[in-house]
PDB file of N, CA and C in Angstrom:
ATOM      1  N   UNK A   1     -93.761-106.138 102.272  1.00  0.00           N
ATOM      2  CA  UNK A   1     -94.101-105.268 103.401  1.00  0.00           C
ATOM      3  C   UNK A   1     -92.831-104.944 104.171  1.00  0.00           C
ATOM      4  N   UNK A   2     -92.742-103.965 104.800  1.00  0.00           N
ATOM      5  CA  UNK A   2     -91.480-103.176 105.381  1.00  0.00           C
ATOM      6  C   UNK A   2     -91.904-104.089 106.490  1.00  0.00           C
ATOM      7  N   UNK A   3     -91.032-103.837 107.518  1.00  0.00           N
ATOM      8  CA  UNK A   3     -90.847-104.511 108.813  1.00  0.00           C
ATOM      9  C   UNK A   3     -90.325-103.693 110.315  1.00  0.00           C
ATOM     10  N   UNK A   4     -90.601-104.252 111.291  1.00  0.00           N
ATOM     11  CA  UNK A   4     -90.408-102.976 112.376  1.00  0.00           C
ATOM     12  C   UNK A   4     -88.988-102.761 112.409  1.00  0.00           C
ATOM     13  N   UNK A   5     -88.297-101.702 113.394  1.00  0.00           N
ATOM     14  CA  UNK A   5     -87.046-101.725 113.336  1.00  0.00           C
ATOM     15  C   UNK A   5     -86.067-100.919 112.181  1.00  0.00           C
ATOM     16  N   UNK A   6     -87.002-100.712 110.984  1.00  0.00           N
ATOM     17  CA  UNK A   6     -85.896-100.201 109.383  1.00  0.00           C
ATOM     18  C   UNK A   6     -85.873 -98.833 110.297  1.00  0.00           C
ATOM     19  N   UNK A   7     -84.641 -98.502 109.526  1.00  0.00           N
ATOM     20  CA  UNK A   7     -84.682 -97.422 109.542  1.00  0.00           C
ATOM     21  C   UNK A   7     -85.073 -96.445 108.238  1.00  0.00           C
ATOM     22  N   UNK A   8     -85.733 -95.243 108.527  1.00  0.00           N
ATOM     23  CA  UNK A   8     -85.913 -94.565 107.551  1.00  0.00           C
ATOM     24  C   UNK A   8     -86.044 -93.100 107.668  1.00  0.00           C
ATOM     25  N   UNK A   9     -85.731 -91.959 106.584  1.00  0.00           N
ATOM     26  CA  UNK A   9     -85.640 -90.802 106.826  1.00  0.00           C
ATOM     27  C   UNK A   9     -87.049 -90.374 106.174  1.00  0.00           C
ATOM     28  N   UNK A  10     -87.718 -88.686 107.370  1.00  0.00           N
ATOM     29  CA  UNK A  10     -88.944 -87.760 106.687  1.00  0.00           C
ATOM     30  C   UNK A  10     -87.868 -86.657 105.736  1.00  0.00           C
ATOM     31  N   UNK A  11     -88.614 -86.008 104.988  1.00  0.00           N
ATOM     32  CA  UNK A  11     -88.240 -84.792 104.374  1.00  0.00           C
ATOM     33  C   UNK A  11     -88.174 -83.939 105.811  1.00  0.00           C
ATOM     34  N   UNK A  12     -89.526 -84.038 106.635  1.00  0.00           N
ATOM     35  CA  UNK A  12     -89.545 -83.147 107.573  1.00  0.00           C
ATOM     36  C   UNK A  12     -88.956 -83.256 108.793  1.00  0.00           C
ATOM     37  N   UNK A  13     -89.326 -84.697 109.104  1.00  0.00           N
ATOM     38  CA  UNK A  13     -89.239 -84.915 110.597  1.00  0.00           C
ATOM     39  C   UNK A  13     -87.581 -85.856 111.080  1.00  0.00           C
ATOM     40  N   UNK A  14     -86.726 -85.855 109.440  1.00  0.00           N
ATOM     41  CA  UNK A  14     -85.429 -86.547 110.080  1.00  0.00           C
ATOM     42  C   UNK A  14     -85.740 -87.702 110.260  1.00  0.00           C
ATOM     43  N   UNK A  15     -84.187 -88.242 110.968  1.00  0.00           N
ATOM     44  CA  UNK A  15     -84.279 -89.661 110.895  1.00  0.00           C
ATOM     45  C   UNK A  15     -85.053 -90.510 111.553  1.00  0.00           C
ATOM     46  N   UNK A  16     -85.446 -91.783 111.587  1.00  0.00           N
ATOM     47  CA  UNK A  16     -87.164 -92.579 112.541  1.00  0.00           C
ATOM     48  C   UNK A  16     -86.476 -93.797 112.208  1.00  0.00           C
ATOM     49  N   UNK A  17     -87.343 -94.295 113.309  1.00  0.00           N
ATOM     50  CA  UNK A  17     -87.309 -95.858 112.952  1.00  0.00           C
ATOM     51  C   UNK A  17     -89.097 -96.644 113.208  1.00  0.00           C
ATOM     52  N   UNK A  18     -89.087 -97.377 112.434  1.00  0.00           N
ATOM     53  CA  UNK A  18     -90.353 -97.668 112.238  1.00  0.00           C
ATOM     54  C   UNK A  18     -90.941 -98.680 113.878  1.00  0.00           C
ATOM     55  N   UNK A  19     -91.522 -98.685 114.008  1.00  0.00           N
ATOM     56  CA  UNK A  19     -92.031 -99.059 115.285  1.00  0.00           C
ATOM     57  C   UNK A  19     -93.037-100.000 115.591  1.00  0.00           C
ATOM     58  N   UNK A  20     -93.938-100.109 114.601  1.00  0.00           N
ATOM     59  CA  UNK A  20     -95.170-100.307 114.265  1.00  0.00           C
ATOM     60  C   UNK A  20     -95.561-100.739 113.126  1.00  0.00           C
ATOM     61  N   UNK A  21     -95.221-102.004 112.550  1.00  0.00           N
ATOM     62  CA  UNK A  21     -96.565-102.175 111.370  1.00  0.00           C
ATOM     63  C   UNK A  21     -97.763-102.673 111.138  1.00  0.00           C
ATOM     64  N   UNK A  22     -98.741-102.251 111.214  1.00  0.00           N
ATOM     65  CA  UNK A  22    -100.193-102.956 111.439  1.00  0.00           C
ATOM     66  C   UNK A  22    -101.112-102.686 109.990  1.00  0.00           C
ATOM     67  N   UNK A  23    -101.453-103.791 109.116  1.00  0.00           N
ATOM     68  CA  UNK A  23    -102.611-103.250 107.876  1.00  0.00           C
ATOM     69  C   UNK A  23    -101.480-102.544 107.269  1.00  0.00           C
ATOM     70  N   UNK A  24    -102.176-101.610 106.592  1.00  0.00           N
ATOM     71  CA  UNK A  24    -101.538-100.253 105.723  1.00  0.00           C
ATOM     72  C   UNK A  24    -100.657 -98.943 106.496  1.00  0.00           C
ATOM     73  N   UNK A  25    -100.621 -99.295 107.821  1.00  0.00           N
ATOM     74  CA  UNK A  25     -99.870 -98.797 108.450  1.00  0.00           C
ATOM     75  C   UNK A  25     -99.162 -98.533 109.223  1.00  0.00           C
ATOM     76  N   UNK A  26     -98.141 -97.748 109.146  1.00  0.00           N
ATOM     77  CA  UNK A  26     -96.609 -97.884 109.845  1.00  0.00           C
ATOM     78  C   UNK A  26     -96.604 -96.678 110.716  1.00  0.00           C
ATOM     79  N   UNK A  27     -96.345 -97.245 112.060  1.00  0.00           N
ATOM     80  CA  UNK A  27     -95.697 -95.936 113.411  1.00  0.00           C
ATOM     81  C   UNK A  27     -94.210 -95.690 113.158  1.00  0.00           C
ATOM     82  N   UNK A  28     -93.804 -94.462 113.066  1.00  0.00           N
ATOM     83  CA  UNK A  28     -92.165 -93.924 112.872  1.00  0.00           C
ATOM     84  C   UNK A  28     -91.852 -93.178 113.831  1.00  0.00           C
ATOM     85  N   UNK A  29     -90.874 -94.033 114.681  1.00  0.00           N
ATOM     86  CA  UNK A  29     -90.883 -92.607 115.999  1.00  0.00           C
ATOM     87  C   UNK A  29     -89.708 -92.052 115.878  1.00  0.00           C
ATOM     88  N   UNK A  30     -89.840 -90.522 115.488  1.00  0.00           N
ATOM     89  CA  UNK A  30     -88.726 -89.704 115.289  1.00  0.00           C
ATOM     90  C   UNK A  30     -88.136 -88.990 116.389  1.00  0.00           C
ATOM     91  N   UNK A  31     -86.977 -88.661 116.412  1.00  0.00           N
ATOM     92  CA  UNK A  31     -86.478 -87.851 117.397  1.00  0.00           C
ATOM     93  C   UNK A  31     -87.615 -86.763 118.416  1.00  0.00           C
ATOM     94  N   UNK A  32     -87.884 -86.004 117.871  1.00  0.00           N
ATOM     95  CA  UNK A  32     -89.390 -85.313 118.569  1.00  0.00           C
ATOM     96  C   UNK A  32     -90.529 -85.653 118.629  1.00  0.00           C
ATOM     97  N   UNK A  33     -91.595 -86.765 117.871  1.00  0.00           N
ATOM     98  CA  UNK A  33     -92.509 -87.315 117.508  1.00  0.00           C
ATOM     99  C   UNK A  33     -92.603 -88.639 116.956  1.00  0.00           C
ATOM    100  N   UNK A  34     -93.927 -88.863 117.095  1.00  0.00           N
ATOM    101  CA  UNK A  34     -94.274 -90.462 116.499  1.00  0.00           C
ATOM    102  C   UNK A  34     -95.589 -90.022 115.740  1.00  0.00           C
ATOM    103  N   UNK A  35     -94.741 -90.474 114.475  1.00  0.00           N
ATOM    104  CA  UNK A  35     -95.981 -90.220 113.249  1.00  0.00           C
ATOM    105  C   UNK A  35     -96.712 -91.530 112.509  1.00  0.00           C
ATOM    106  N   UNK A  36     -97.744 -91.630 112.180  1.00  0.00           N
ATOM    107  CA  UNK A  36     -98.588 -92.475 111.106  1.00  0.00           C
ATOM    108  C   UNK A  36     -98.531 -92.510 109.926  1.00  0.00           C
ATOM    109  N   UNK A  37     -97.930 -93.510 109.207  1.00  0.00           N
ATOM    110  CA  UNK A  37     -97.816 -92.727 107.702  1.00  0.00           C
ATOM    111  C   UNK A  37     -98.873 -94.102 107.222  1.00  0.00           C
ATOM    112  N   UNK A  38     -99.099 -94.152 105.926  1.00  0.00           N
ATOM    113  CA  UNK A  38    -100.305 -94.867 105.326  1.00  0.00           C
ATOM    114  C   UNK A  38     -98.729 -95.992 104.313  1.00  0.00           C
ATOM    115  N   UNK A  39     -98.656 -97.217 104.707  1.00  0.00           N
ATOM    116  CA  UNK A  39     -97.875 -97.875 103.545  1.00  0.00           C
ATOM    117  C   UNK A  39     -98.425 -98.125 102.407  1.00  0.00           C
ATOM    118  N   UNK A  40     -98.251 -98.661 100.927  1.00  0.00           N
ATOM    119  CA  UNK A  40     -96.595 -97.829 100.932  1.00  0.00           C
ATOM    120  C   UNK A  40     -96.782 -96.474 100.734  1.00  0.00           C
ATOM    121  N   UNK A  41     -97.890 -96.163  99.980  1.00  0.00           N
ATOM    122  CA  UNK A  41     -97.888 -94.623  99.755  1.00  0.00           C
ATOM    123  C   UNK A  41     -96.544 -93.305 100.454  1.00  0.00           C
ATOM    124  N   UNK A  42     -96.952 -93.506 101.278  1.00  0.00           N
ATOM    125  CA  UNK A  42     -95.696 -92.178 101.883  1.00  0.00           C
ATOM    126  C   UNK A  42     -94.202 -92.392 102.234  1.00  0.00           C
ATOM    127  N   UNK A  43     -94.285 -93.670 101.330  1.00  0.00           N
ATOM    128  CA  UNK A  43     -92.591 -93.516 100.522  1.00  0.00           C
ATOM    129  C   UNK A  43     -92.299 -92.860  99.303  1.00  0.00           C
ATOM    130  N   UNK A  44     -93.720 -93.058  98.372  1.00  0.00           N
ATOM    131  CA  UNK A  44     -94.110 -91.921  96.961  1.00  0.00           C
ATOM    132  C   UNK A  44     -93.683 -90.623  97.423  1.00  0.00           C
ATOM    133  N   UNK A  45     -93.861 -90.345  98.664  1.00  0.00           N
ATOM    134  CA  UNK A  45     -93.900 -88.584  99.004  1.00  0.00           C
ATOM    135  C   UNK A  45     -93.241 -88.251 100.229  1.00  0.00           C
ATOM    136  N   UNK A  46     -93.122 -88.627 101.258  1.00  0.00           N
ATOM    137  CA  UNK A  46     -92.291 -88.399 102.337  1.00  0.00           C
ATOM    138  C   UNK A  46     -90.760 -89.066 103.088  1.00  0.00           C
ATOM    139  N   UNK A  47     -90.881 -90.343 102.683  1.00  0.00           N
ATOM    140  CA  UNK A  47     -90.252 -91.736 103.674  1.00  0.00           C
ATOM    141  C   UNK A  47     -89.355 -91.889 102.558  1.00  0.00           C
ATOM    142  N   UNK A  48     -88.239 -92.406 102.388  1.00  0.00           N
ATOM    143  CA  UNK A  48     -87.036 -93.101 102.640  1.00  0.00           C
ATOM    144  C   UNK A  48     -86.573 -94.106 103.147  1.00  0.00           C
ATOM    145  N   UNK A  49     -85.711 -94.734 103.309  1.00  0.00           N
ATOM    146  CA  UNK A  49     -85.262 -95.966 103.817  1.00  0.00           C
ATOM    147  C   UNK A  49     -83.596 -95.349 104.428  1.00  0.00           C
ATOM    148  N   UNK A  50     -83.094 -95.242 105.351  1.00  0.00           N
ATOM    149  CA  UNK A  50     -82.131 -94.306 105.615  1.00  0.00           C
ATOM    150  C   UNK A  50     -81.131 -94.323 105.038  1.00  0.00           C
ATOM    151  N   UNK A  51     -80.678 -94.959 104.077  1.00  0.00           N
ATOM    152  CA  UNK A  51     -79.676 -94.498 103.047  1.00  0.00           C
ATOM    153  C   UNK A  51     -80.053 -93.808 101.746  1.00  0.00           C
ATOM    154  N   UNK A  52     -81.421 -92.945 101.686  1.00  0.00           N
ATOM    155  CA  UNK A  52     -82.115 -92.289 101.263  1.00  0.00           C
ATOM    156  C   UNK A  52     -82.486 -92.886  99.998  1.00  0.00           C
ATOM    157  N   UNK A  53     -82.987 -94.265  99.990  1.00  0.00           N
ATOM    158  CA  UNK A  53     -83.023 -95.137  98.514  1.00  0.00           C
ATOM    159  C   UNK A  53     -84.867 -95.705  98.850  1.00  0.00           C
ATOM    160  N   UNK A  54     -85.407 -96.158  97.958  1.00  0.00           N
ATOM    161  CA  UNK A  54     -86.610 -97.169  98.192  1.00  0.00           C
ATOM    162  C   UNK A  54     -85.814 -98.390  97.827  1.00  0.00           C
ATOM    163  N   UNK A  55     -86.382 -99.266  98.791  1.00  0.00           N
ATOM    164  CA  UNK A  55     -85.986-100.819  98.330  1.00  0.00           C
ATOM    165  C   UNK A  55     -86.914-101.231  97.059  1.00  0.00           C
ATOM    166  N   UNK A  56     -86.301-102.002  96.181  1.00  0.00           N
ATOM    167  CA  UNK A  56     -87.235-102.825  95.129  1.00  0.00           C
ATOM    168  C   UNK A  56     -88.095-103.513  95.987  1.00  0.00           C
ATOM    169  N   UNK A  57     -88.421-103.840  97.160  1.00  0.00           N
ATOM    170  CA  UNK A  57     -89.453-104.525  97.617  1.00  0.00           C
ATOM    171  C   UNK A  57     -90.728-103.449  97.870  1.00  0.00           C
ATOM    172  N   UNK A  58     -90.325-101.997  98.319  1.00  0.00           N
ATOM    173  CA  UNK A  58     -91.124-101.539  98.401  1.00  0.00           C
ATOM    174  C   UNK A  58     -91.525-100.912  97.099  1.00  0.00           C
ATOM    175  N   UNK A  59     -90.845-100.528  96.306  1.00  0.00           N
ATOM    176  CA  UNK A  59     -91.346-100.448  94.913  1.00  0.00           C
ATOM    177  C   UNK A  59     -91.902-101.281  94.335  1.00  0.00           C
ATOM    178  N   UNK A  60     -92.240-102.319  94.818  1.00  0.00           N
ATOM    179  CA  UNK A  60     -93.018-103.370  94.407  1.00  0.00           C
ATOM    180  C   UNK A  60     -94.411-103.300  94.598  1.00  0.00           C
ATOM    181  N   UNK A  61     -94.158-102.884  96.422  1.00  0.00           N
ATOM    182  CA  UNK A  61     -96.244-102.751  96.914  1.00  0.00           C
ATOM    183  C   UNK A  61     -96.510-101.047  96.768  1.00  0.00           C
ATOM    184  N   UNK A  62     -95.702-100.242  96.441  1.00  0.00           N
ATOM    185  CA  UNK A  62     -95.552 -99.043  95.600  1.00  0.00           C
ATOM    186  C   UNK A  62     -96.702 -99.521  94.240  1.00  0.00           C
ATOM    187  N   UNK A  63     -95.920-100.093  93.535  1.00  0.00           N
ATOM    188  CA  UNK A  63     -96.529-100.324  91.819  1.00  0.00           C
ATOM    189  C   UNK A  63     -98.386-100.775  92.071  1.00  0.00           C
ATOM    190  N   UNK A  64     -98.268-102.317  93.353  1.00  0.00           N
ATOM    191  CA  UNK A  64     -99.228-102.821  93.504  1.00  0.00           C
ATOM    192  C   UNK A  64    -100.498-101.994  93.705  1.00  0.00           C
ATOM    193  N   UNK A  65    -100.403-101.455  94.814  1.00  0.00           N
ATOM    194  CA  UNK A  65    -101.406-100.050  95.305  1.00  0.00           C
ATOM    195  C   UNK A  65    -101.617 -99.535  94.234  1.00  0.00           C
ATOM    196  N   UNK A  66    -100.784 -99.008  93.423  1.00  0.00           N
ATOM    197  CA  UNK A  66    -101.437 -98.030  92.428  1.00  0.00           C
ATOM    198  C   UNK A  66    -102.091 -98.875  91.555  1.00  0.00           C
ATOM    199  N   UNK A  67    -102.072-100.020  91.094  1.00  0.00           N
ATOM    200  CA  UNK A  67    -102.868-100.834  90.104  1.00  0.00           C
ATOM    201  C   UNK A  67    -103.914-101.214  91.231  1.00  0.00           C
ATOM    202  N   UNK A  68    -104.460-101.148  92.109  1.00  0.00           N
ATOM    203  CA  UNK A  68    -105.081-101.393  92.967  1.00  0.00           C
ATOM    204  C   UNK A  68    -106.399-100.254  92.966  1.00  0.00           C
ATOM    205  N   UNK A  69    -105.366 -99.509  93.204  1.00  0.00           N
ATOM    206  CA  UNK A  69    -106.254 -98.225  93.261  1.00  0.00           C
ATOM    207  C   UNK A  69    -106.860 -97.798  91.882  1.00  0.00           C
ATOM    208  N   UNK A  70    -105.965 -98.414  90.644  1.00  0.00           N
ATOM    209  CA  UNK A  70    -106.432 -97.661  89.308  1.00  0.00           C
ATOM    210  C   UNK A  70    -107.794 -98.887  88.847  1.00  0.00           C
ATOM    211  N   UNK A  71    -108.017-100.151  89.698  1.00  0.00           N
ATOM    212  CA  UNK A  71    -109.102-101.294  89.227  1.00  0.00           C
ATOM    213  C   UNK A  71    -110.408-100.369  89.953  1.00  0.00           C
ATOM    214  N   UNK A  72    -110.303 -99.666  91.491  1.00  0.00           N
ATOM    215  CA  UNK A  72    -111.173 -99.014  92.073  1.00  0.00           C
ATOM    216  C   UNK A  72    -111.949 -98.082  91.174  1.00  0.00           C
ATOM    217  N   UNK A  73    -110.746 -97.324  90.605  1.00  0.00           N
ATOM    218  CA  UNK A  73    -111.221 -96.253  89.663  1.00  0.00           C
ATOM    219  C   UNK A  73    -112.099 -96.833  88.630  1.00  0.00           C
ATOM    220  N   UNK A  74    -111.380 -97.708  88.185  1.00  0.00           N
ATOM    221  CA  UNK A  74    -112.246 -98.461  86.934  1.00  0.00           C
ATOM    222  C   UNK A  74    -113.178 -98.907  86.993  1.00  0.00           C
ATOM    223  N   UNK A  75    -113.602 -99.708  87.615  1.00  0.00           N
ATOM    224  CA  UNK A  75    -114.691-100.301  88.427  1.00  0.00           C
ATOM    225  C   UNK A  75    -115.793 -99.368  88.377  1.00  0.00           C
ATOM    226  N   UNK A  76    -115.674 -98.464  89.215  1.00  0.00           N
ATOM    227  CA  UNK A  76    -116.367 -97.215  89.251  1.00  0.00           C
ATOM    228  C   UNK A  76    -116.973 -96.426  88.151  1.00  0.00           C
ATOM    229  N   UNK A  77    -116.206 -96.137  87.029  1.00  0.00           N
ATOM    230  CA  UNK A  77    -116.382 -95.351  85.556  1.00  0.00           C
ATOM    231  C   UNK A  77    -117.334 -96.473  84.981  1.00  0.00           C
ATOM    232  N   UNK A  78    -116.925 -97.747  85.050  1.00  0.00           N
ATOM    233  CA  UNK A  78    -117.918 -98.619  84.688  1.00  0.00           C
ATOM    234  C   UNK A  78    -119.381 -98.374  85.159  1.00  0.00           C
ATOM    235  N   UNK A  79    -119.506 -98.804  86.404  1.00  0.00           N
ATOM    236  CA  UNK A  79    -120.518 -98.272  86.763  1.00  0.00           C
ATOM    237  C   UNK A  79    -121.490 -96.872  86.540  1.00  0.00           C
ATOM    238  N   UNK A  80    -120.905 -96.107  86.461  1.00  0.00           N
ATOM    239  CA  UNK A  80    -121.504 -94.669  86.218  1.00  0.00           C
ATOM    240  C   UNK A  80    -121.604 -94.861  84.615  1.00  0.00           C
ATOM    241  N   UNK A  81    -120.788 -95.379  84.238  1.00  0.00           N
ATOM    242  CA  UNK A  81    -121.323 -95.880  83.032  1.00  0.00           C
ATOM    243  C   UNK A  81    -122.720 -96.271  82.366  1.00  0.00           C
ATOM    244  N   UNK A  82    -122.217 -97.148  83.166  1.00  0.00           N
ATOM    245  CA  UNK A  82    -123.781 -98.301  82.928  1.00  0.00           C
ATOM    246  C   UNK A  82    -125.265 -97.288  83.372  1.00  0.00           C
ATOM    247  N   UNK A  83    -124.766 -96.756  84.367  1.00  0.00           N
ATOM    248  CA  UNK A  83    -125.986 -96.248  85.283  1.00  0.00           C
ATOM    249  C   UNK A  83    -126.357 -94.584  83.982  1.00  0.00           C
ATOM    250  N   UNK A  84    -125.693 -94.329  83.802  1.00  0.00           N
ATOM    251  CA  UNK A  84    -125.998 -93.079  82.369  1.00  0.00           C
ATOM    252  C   UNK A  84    -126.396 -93.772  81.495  1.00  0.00           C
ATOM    253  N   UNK A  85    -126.341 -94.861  80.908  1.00  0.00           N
ATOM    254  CA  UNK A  85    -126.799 -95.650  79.759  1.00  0.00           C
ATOM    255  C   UNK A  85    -127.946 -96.170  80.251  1.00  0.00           C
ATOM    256  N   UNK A  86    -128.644 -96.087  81.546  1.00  0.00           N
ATOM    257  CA  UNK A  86    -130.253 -96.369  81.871  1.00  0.00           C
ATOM    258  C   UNK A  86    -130.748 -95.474  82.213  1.00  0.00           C
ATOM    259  N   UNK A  87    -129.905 -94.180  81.901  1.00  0.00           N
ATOM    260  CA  UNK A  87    -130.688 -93.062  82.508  1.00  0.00           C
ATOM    261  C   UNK A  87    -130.957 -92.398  83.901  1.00  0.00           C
ATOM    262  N   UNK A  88    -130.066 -92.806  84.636  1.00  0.00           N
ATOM    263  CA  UNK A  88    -130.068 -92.858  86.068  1.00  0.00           C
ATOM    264  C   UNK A  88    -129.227 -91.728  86.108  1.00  0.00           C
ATOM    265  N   UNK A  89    -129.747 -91.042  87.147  1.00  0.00           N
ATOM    266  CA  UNK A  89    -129.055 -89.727  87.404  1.00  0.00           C
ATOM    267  C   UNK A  89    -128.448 -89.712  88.510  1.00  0.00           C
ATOM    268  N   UNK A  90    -126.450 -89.537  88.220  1.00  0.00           N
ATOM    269  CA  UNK A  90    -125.702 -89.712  89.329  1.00  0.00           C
ATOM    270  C   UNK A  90    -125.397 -88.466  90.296  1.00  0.00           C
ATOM    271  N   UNK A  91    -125.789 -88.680  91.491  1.00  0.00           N
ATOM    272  CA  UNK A  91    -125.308 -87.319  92.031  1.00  0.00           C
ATOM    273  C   UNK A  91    -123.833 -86.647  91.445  1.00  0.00           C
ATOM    274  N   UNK A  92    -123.522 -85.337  91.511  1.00  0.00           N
ATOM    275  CA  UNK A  92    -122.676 -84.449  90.919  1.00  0.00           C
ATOM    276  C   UNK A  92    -122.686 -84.580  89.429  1.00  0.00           C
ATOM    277  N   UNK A  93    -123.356 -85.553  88.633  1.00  0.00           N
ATOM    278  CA  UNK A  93    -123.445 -85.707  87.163  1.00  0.00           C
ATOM    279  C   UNK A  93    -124.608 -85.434  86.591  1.00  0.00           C
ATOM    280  N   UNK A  94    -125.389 -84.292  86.925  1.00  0.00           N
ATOM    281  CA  UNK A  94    -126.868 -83.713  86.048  1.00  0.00           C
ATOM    282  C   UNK A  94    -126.650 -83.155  85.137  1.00  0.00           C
ATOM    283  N   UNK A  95    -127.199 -83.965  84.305  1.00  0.00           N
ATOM    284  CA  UNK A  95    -127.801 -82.667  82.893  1.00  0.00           C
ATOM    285  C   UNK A  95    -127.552 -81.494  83.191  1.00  0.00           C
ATOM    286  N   UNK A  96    -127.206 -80.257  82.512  1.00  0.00           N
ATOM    287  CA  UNK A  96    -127.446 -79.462  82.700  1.00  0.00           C
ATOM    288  C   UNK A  96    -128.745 -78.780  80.961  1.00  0.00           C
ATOM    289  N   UNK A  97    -128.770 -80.092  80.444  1.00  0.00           N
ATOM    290  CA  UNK A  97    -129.860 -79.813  79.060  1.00  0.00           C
ATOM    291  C   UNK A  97    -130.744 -78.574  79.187  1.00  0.00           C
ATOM    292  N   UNK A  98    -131.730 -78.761  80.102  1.00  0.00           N
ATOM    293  CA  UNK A  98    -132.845 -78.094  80.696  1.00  0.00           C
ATOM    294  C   UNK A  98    -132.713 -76.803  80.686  1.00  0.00           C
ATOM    295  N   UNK A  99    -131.909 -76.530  81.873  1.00  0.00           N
ATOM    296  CA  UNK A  99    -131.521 -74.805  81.633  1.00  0.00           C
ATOM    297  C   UNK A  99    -131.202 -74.329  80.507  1.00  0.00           C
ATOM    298  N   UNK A 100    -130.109 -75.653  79.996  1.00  0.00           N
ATOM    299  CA  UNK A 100    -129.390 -74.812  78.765  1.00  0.00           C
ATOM    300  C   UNK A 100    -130.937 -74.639  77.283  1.00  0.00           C
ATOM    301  N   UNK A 101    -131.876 -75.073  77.284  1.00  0.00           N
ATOM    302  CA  UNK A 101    -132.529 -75.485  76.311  1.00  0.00           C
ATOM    303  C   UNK A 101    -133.537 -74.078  76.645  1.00  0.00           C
ATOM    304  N   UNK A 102    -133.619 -73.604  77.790  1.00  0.00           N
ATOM    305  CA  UNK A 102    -134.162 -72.686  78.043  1.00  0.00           C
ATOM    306  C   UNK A 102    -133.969 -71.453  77.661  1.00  0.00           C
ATOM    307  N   UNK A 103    -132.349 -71.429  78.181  1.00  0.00           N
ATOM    308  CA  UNK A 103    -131.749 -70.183  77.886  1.00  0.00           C
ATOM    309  C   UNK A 103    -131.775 -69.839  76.372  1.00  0.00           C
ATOM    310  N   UNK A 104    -131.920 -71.217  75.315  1.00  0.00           N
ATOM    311  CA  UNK A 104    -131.863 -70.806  73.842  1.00  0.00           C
ATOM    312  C   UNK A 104    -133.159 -70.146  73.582  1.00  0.00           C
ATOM    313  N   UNK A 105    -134.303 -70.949  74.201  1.00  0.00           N
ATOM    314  CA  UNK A 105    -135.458 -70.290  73.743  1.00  0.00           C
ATOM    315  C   UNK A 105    -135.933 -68.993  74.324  1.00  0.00           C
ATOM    316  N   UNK A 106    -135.435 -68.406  75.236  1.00  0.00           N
ATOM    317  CA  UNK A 106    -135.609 -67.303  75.935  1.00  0.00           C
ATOM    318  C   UNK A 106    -136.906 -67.017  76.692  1.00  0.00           C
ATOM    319  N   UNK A 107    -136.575 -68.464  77.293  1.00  0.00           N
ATOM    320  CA  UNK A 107    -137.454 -68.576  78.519  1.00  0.00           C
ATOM    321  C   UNK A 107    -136.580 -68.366  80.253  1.00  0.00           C
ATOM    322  N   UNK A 108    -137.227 -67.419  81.027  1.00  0.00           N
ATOM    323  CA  UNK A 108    -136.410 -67.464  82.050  1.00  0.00           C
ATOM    324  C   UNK A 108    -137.625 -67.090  83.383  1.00  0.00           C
ATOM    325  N   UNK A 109    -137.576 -67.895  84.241  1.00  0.00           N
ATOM    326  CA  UNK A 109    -138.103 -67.769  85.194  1.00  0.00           C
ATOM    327  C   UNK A 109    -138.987 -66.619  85.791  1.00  0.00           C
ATOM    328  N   UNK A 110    -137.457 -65.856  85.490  1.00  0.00           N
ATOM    329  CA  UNK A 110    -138.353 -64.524  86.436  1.00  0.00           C
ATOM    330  C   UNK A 110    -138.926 -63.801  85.566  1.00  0.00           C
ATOM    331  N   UNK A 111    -138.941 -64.028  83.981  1.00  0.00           N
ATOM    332  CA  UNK A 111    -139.515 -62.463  83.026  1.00  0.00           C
ATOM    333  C   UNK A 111    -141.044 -63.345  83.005  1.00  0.00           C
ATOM    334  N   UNK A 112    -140.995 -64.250  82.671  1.00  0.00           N
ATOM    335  CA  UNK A 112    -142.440 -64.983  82.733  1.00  0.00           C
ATOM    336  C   UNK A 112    -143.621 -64.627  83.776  1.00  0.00           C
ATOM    337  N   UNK A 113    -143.053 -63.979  84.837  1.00  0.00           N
ATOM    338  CA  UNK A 113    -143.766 -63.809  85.818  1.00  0.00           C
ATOM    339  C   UNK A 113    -144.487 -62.356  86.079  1.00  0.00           C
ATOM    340  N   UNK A 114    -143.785 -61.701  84.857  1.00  0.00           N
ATOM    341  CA  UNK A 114    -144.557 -60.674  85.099  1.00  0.00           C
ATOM    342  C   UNK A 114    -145.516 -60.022  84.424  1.00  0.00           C
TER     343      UNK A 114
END
């Protein structure tokens, strides 16, 4: 974990020094502003360390997070997994069989009706 006091550079906002670390996140108060960034993530994309390098320490909870985040993912596919293999219908994941089975036989709603 970074620590208060580093210094570090934005792409946008120039040079900061960190101010704040609490949980997953770090206060950077820059010359014009004091921003929130999410650790480590927005060293992937914004943050620096002011000799414009990542430390191997933070490339470390860099790597971690993302295997973190990729067990979430997994976890998850499992599940929706399982839950399609009993037939359970996941929101945003419907069949679309039905219509399509329709459209072959040339059945359609509105000609039926008349």
């Amino acid at each position: 974990m970074i620590s208060e006091n580093t210094r570090v550079k934005h792409k946008a906002f120039g040079d900061g020094i960190i101010t704040e670390c609490v949980g997953n996140y770090i206060t950077v108060s820059f010359e014009t502003c004091v921003k929130k960034f999410v650790y480590p993530d927005s060293f992937e994309r914004f943050l620096t360390l002011a000799d414009g390098t990542v430390s191997p320490e933070i490339q470390s909870d860099i790597e971690a997070a993302k295997k973190a985040k990729q067990l979430i993912i997994d976890k998850k596919n499992e599940e929706n997994l399982r839950a399609m293999t009993r037939g359970i219908v996941i929101p945003g994941k419907e069949s679309t069989a039905d219509t399509e089975e329709d459209d072959f036989h040339g059945n359609n709603k509105d000609t039926d009706e008349i």
